[in-house]
Protein backbone atom coordinates (compact mmCIF):
# COMPACT_ATOMS: atom_id res chain seq x y z
CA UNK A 1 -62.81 38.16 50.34
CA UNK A 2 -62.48 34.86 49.68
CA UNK A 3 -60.94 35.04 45.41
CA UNK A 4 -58.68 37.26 47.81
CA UNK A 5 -57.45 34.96 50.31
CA UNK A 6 -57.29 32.36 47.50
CA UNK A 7 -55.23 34.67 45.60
CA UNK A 8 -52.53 35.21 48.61
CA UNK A 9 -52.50 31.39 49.21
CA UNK A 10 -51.26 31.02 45.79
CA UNK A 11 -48.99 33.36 45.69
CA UNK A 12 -47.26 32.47 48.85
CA UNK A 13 -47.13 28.72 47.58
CA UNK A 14 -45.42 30.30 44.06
CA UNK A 15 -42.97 32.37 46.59
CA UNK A 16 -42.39 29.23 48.80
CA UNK A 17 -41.38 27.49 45.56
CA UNK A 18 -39.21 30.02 44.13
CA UNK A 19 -36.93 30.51 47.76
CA UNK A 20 -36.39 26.44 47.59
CA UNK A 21 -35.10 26.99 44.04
CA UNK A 22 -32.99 29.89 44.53
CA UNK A 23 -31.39 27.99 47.97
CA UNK A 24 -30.60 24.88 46.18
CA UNK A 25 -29.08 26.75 43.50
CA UNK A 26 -27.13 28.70 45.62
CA UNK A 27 -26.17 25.64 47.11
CA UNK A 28 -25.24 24.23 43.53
CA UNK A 29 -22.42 27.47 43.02
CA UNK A 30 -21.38 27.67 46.19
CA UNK A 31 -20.36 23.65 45.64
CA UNK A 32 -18.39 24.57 42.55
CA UNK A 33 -16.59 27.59 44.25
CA UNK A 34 -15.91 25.25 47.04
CA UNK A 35 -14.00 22.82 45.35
CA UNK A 36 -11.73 20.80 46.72
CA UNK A 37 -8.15 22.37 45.49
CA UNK A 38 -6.89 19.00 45.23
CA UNK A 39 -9.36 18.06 43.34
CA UNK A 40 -8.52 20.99 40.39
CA UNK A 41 -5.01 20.43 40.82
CA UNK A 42 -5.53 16.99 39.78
CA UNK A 43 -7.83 17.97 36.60
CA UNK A 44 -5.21 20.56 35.29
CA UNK A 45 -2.14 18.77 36.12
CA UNK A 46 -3.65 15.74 33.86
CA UNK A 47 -4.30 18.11 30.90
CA UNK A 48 -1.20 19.88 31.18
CA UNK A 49 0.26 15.79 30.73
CA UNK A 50 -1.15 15.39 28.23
CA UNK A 51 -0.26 18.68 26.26
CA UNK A 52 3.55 18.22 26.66
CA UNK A 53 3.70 14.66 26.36
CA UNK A 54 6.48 14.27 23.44
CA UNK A 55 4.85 11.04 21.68
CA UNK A 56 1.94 11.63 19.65
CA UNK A 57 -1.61 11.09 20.53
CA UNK A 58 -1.53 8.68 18.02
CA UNK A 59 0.90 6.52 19.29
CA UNK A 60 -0.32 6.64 22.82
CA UNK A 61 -3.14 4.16 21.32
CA UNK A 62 -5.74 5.17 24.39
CA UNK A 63 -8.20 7.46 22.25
CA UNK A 64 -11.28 5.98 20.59
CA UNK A 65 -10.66 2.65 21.82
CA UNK A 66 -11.34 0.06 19.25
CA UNK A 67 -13.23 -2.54 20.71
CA UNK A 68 -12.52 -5.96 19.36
CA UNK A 69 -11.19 -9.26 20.47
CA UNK A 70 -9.18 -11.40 17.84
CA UNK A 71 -8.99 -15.03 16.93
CA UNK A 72 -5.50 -16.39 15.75
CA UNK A 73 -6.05 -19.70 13.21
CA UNK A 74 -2.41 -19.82 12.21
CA UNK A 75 0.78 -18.53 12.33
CA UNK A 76 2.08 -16.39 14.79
CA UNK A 77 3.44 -12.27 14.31
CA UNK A 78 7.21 -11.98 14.95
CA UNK A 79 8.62 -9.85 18.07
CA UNK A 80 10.72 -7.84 15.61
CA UNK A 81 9.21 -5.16 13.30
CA UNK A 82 9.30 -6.54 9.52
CA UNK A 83 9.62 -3.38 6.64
CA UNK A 84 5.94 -4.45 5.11
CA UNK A 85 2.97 -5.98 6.69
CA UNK A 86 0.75 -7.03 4.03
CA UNK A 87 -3.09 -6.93 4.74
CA UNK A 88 -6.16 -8.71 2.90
CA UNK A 89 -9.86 -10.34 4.12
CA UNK A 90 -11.47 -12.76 2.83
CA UNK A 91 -14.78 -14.20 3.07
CA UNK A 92 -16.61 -17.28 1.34
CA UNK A 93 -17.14 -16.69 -2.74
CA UNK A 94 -20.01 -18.11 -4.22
CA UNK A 95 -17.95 -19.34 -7.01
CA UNK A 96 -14.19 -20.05 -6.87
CA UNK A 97 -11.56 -18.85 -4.47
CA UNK A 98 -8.46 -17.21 -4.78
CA UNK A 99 -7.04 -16.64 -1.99
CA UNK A 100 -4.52 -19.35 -1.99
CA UNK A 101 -3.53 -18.35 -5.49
CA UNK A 102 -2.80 -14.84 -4.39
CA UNK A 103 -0.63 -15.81 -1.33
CA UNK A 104 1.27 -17.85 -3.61
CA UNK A 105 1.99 -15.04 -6.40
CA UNK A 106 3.03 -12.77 -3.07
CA UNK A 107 5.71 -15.28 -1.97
CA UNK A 108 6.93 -17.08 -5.19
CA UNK A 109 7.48 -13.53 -6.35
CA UNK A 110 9.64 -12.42 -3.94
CA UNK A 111 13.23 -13.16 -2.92
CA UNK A 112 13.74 -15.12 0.33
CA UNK A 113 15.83 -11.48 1.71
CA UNK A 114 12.25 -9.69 0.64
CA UNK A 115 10.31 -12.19 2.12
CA UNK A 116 12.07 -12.53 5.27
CA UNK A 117 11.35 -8.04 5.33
CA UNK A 118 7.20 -8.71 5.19
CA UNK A 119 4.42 -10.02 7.15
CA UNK A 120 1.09 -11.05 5.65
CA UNK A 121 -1.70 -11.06 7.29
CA UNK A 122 -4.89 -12.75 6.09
CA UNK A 123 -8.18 -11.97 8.13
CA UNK A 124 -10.94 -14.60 7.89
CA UNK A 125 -13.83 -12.21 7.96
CA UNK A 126 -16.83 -14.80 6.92
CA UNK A 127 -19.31 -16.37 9.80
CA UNK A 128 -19.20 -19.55 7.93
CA UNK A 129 -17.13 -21.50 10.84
CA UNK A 130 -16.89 -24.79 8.59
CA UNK A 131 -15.61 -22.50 5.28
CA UNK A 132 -13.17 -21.04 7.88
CA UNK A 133 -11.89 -24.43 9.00
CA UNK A 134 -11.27 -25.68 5.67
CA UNK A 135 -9.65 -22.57 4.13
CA UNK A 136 -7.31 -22.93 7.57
CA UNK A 137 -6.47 -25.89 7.07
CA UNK A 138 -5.40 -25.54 3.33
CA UNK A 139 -3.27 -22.57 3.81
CA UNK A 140 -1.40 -24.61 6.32
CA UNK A 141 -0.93 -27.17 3.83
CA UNK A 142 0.50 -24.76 1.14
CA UNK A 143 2.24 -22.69 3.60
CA UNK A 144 3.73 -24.25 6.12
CA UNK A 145 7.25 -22.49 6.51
CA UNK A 146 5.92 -19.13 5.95
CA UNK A 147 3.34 -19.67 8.93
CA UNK A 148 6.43 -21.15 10.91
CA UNK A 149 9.13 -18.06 9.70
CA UNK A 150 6.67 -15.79 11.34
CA UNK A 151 5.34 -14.34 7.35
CA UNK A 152 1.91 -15.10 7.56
CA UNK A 153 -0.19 -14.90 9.83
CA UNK A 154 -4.39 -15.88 9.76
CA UNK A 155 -6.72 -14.39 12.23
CA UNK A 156 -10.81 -14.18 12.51
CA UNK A 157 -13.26 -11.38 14.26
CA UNK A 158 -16.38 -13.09 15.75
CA UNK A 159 -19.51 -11.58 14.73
CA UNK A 160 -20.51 -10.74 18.30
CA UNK A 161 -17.59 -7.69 17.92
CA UNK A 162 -18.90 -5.90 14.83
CA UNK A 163 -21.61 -3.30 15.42
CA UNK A 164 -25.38 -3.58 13.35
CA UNK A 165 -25.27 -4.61 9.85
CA UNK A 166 -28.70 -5.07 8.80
CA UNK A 167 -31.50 -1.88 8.37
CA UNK A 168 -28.26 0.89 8.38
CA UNK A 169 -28.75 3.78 6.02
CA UNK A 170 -28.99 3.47 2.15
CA UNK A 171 -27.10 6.73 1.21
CA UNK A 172 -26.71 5.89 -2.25
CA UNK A 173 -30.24 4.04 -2.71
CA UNK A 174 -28.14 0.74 -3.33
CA UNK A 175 -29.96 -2.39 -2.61
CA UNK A 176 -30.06 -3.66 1.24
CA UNK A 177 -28.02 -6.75 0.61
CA UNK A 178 -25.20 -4.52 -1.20
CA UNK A 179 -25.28 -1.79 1.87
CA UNK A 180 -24.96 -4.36 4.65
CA UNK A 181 -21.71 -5.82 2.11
CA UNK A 182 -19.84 -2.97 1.47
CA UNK A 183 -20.33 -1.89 5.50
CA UNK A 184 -19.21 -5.05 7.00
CA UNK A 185 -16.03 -4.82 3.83
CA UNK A 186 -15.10 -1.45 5.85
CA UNK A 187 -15.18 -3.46 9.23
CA UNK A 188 -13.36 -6.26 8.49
CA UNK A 189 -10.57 -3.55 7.22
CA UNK A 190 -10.80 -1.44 10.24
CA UNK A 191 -9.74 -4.98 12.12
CA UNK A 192 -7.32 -5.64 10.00
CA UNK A 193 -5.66 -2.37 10.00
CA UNK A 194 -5.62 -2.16 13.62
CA UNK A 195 -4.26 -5.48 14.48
CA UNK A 196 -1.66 -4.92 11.62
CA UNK A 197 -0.67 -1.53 12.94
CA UNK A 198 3.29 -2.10 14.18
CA UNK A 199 3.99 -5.19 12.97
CA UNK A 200 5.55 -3.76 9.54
CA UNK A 201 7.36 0.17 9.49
CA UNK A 202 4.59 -0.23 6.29
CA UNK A 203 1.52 -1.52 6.07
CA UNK A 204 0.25 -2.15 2.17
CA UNK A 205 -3.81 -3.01 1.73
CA UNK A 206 -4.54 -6.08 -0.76
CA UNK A 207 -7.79 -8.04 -2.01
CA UNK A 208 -7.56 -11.48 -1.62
CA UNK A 209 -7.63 -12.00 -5.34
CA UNK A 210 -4.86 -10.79 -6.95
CA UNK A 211 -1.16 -11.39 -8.49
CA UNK A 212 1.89 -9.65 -7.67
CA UNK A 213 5.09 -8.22 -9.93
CA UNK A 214 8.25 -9.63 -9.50
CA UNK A 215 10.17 -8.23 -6.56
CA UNK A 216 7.57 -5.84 -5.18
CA UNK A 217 8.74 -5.20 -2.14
CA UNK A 218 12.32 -4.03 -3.65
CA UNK A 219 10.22 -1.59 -6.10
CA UNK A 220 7.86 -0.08 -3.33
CA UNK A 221 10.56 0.66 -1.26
CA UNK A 222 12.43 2.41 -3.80
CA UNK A 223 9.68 4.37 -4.41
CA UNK A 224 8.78 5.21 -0.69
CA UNK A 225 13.08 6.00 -0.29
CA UNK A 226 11.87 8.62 -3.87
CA UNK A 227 8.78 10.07 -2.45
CA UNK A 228 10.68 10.93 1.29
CA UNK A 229 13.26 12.57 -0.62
CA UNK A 230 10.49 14.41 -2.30
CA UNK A 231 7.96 15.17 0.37
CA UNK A 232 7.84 13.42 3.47
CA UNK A 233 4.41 13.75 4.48
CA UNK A 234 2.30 11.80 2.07
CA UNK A 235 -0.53 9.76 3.41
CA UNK A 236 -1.26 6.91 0.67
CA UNK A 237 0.86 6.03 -1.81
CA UNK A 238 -0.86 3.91 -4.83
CA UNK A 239 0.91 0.87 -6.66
CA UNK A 240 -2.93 -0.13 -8.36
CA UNK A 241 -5.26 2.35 -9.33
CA UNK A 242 -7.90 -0.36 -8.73
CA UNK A 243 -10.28 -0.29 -5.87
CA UNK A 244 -8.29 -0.94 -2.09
CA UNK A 245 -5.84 -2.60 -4.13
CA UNK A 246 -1.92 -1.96 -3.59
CA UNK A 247 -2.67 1.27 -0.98
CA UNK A 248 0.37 1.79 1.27
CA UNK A 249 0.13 3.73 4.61
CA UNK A 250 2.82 4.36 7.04
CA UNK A 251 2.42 2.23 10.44
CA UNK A 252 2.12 5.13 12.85
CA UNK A 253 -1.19 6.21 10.66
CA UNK A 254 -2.83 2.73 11.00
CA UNK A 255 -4.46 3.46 14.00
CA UNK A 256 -6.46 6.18 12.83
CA UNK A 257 -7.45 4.91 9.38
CA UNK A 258 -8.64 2.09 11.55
CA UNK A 259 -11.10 3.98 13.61
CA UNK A 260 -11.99 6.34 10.24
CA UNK A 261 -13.23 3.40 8.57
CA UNK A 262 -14.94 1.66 11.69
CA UNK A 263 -16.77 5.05 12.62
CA UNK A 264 -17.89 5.72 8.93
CA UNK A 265 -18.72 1.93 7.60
CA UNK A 266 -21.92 2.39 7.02
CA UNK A 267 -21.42 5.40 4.72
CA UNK A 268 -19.82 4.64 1.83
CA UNK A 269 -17.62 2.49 0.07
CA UNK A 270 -14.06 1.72 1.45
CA UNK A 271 -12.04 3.21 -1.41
CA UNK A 272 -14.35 6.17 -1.31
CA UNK A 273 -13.63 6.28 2.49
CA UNK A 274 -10.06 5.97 1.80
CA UNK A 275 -10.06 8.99 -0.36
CA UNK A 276 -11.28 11.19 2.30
CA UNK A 277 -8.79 9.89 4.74
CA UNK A 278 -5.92 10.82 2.42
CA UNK A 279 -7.47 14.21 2.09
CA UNK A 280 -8.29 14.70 5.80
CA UNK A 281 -4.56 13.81 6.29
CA UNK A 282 -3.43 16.95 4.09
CA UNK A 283 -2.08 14.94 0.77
CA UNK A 284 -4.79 16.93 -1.14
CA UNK A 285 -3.80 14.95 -4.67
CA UNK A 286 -3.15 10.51 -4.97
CA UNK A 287 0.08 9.79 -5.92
CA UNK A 288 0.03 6.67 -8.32
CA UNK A 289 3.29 4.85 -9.34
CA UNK A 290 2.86 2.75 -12.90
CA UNK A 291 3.46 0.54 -14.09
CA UNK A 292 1.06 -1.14 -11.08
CA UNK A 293 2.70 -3.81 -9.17
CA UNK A 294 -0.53 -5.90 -8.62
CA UNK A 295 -2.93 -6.72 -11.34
CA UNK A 296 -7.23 -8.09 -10.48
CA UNK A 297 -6.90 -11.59 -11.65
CA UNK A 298 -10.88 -12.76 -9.94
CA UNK A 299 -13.24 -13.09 -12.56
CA UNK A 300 -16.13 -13.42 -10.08
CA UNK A 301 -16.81 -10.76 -7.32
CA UNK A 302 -17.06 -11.45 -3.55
CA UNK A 303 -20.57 -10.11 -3.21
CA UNK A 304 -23.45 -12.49 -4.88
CA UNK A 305 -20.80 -14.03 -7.35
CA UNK A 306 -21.37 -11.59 -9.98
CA UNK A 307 -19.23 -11.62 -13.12
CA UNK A 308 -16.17 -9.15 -12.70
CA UNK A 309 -13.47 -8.63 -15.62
CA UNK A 310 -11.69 -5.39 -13.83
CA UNK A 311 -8.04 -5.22 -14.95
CA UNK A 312 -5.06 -2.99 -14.41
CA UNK A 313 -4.04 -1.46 -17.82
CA UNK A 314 -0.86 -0.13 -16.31
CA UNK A 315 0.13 -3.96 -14.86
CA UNK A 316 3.67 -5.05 -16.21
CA UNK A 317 3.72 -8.87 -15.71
CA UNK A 318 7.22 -9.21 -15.65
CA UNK A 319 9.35 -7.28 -13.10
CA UNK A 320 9.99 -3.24 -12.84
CA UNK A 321 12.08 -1.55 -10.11
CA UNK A 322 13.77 0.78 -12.27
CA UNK A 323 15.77 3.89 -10.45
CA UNK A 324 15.40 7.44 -11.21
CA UNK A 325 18.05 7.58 -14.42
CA UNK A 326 18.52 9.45 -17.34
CA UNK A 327 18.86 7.79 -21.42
CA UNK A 328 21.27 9.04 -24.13
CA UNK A 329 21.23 7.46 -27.76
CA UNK A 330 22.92 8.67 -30.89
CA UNK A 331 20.52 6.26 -32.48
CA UNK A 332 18.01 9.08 -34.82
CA UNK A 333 14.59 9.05 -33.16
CA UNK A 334 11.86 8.46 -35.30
CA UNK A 335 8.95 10.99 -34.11
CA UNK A 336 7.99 11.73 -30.07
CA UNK A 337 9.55 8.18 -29.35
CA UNK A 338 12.67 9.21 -27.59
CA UNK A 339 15.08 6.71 -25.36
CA UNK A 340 14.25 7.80 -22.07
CA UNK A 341 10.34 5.87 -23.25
CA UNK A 342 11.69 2.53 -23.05
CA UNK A 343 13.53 3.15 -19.48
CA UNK A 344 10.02 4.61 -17.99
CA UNK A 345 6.94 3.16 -16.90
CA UNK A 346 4.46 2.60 -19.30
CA UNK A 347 3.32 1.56 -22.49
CA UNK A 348 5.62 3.78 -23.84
CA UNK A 349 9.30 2.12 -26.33
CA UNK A 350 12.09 4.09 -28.38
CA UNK A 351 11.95 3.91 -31.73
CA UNK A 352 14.98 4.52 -33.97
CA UNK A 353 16.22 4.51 -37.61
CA UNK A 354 18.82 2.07 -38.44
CA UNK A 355 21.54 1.78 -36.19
CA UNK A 356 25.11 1.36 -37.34
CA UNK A 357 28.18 -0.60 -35.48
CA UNK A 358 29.21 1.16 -32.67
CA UNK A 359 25.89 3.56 -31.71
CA UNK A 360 24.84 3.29 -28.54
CA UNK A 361 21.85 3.48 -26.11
CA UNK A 362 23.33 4.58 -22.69
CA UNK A 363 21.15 4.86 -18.97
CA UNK A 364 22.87 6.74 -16.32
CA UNK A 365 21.49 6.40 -12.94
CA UNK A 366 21.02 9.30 -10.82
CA UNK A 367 22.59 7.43 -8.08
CA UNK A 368 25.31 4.06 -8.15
CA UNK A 369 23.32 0.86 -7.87
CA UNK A 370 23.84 -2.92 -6.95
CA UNK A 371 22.40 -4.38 -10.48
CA UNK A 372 20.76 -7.98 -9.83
CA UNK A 373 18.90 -8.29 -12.95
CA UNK A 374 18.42 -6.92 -16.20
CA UNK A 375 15.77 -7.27 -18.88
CA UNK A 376 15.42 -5.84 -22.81
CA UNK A 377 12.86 -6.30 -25.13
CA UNK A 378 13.24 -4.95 -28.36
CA UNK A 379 10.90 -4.89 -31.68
CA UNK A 380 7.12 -5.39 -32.63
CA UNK A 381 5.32 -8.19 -34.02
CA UNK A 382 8.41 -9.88 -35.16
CA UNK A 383 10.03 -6.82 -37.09
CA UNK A 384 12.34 -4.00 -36.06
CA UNK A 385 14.33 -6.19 -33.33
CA UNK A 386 17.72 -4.98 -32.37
CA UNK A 387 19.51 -8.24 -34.51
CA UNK A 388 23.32 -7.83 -32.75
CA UNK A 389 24.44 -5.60 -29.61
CA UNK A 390 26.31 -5.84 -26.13
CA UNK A 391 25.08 -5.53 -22.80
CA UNK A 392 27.31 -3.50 -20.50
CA UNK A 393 27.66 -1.67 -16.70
CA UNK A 394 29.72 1.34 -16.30
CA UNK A 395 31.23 3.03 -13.57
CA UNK A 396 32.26 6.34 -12.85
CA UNK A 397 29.86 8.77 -14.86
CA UNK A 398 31.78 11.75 -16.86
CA UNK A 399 29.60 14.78 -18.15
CA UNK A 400 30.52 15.96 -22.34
CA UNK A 401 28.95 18.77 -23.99
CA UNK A 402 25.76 16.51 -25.14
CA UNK A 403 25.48 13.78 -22.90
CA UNK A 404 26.34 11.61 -20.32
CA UNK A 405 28.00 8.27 -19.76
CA UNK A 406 30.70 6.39 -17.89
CA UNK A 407 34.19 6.17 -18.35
CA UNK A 408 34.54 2.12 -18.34
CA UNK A 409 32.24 -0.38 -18.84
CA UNK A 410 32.02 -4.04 -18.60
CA UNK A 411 30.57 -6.61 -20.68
CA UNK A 412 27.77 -8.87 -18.67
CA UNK A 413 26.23 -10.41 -22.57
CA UNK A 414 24.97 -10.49 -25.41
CA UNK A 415 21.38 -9.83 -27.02
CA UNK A 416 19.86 -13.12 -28.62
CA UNK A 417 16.87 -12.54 -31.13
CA UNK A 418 16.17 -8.95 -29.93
CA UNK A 419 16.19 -9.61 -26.07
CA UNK A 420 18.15 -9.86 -23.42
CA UNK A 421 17.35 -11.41 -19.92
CA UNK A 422 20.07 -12.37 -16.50
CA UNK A 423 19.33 -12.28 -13.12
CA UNK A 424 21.42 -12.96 -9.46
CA UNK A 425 23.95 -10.98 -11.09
CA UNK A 426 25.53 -10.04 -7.54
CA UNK A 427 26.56 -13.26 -7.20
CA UNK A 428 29.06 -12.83 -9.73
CA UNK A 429 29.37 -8.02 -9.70
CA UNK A 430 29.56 -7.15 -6.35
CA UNK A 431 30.30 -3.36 -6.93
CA UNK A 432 27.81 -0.60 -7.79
CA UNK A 433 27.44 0.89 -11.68
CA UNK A 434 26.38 3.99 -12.71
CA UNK A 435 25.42 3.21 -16.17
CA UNK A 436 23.71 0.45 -18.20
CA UNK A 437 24.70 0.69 -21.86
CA UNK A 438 23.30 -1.17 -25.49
CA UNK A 439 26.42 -0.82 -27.68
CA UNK A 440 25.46 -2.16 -31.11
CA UNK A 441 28.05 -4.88 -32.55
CA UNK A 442 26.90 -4.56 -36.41
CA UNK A 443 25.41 -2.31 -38.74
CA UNK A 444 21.49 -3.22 -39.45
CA UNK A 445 19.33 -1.89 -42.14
CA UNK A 446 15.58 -2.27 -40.55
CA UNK A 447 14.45 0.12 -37.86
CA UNK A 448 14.77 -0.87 -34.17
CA UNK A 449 12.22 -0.71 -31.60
CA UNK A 450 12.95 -1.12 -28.00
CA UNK A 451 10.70 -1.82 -25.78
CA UNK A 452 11.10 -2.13 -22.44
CA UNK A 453 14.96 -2.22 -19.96
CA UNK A 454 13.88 -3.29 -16.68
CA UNK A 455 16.30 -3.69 -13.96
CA UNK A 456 16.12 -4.74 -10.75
CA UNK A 457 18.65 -3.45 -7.79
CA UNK A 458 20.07 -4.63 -4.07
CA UNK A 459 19.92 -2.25 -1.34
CA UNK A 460 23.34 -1.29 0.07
CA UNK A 461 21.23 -0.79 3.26
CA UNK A 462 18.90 -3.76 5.06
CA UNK A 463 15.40 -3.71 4.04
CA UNK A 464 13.80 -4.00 7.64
């Protein structure tokens, strides 16, 4: 009797327990049915917001909110929206610096019109406050009007904003010291990116130790006016096939590459990371324009001062903003070296057999330009130089049977030991050509080799 009674005491305890569950879970869906209708209205009315608002997500800027507070050491960003925004961080080298050098080859290699279109901005991403104050202080030195004109601009994180850098994972077994680099490398961009984001319709990604081509700004934005023509939704476009050197993105994507490289930093590498972002954004192949407007010039590496001789094969030192054009000659080729080689990018020349007086190496743009500069290199090693020609423009292109040209041309001068260089030519030609012609002035027995004709073009329309 009593394992009996026990027996019913337990069970009524288990069925005392069970009717206190079942109440307060009744209690719990009878809550949720009794909602408030307010209170849904509210909910559904805020999604439904948010599904028809007509900007973007993206530019709404309140998703994944980036948590960082900035520093500004000099300069100040304009009000009004410059074409490019520049972007670079640099820290404290071991040996050498060359940062200074770079800003210089940015700004001494661009026209005061291209220069008045961009924005740099240089982040100061080392903890070293005293290297920081001194590297300040000597870019205000050398830069003085661009810091006042509103075209540079130096800023700093403090360390208390960036999230663990020490025992993160090791997914490619590299050393400690080398993961906790290359992660705090993706940081700093991620702040750069996002305080750059707006302050350029284009935002181009730099290392702080680097040199520029003549008149880059004037070539990238030819080739951004191409590739829209083309196919307006590319991600990245690629003026250096080195590292996160000469990437461009378009301003209204800044935000997210910004929070792509801050939530992956400790994964991989930044240009790896960039890869996938181009990839996640749909542009499934990298487009790469040669030759490469910026070329490596450090010769020791950021992390530990290790010895570094990366260079940019497809670098042209001098400048290259050639427009889409095609290049007649009834000068006889010699092999696969045909005209249209020394019009395009690369390492590329034409190569003909003796020209007489009178042939003729003609370039027809695909659309009229404003020529400012012009540049021809002809022969190798001393021999097969182009000894006596003319440099013209031409207007007004006409179509024959074989080829194309222009119906009148003017003379702009002569070639001088097998080359030819002018520039601010729209001081003096204020009209667009269509052509760009070599006429040859005497009959030469050697071969002729040219090179390279480079040209450089005004926009009829403003650059920012």
């Amino acid at each position: 009797m009593r394992r009996r009674s026990k027996k019913n005491v337990i069970l009524a305890v288990l069925l005392l327990i069970g009717g206190f569950y079942l109440i307060n879970q009744s209690d719990f869906f009878m809550a949720g049915l009794g909602s408030s209708p307010e209170h849904l209205s509210d909910e559904l009315t805020w999604q439904a917001e948010r599904l028809i608002k007509k900007e973007s997500w993206v530019e709404q800027g309140d998703f994944l909110p980036l948590n960082v507070s900035y520093q500004l050491l000099a300069g100040a960003p304009s009000t009004q929206q410059r074409y490019l925004s520049i972007g670079m961080s640099s820290v404290k080298r071991k040996k050498g610096s060359y940062l200074v050098p770079t800003l210089k080859s940015l700004f001494s290699q661009s026209s005061p019109e291209e220069c008045s279109s961009m924005v740099v901005i240089v982040l100061l991403a080392d903890f070293d406050v005293a290297w920081r104050i001194t590297t300040t202080r000597e870019i205000k030195t050398a830069f003085a009007s661009q810091l006042e004109q509103g075209q540079l601009v130096v800023i700093h994180v403090p360390e208390e904003w960036y999230p663990p850098l020490t025992g993160i994972k090791r997914n490619y077994n590299d050393a400690p010291d080398r993961v906790t680099f290359r992660s705090k490398q993706n940081l700093d961009y991620s702040f750069l990116i996002h305080y750059s984001a707006g302050l350029g319709r284009y935002y181009l990604q730099l290392e702080d130790d680097v040199s520029s081509a003549k008149n880059f700004l004037t070539t990238i934005k030819t080739r951004v006016e191409e590739q829209e023509a083309k196919k307006p939704t590319w991600a990245m476009l690629e003026f250096s096939h080195l590292g996160y050197i000469g990437k461009l993105y378009k301003s209204e994507q800044l935000p997210l590459l910004a929070r792509f490289l801050f939530l992956f930093y400790q994964e991989m590498p930044c240009d790896w990371l960039m890869s996938h972002f181009r990839e996640l954004m749909t542009q499934k192949v990298s487009i790469v324009f040669k030759p490469s407007l910026f070329q490596h010039m450090g010769t020791f590496s950021s992390f530990q001062g290790t010895y570094n001789k990366l260079k940019d094969k497809d670098f042209e030192e001098g400048f290259y903003a050639n427009p889409s054009a095609e290049v007649y000659s009834d000068i006889s080729v010699y092999k696969n070296h045909i005209p249209q080689l020394a019009w395009d990018a690369g390492e590329g020349f034409f190569w003909g057999r003796a020209p007489e007086k009178g042939s003729y190496l003609t370039v027809v743009f695909t659309e009229p330009k404003f020529v400012t500069g012009i540049l021809i290199q002809t022969g190798s090693g001393g021999k097969d130089l182009l000894d006596s020609a003319q440099v013209e423009l031409g207007h007004t292109v006409i179509v024959s049977d074989k080829d194309k040209t222009c119906k009148e041309f003017q003379p702009v001068g002569t070639m001088e030991n097998g080359n030819f260089q002018i520039q601010d030519m729209d001081k003096k030609y204020t009209s667009e050509s269509s052509c760009l012609r070599i006429q040859v002035t005497a009959t030469q027995k050697d071969w002729v080799i040219i090179q390279k004709i480079r040209i450089t073009t005004k926009s009829s329309k403003p650059l920012s």
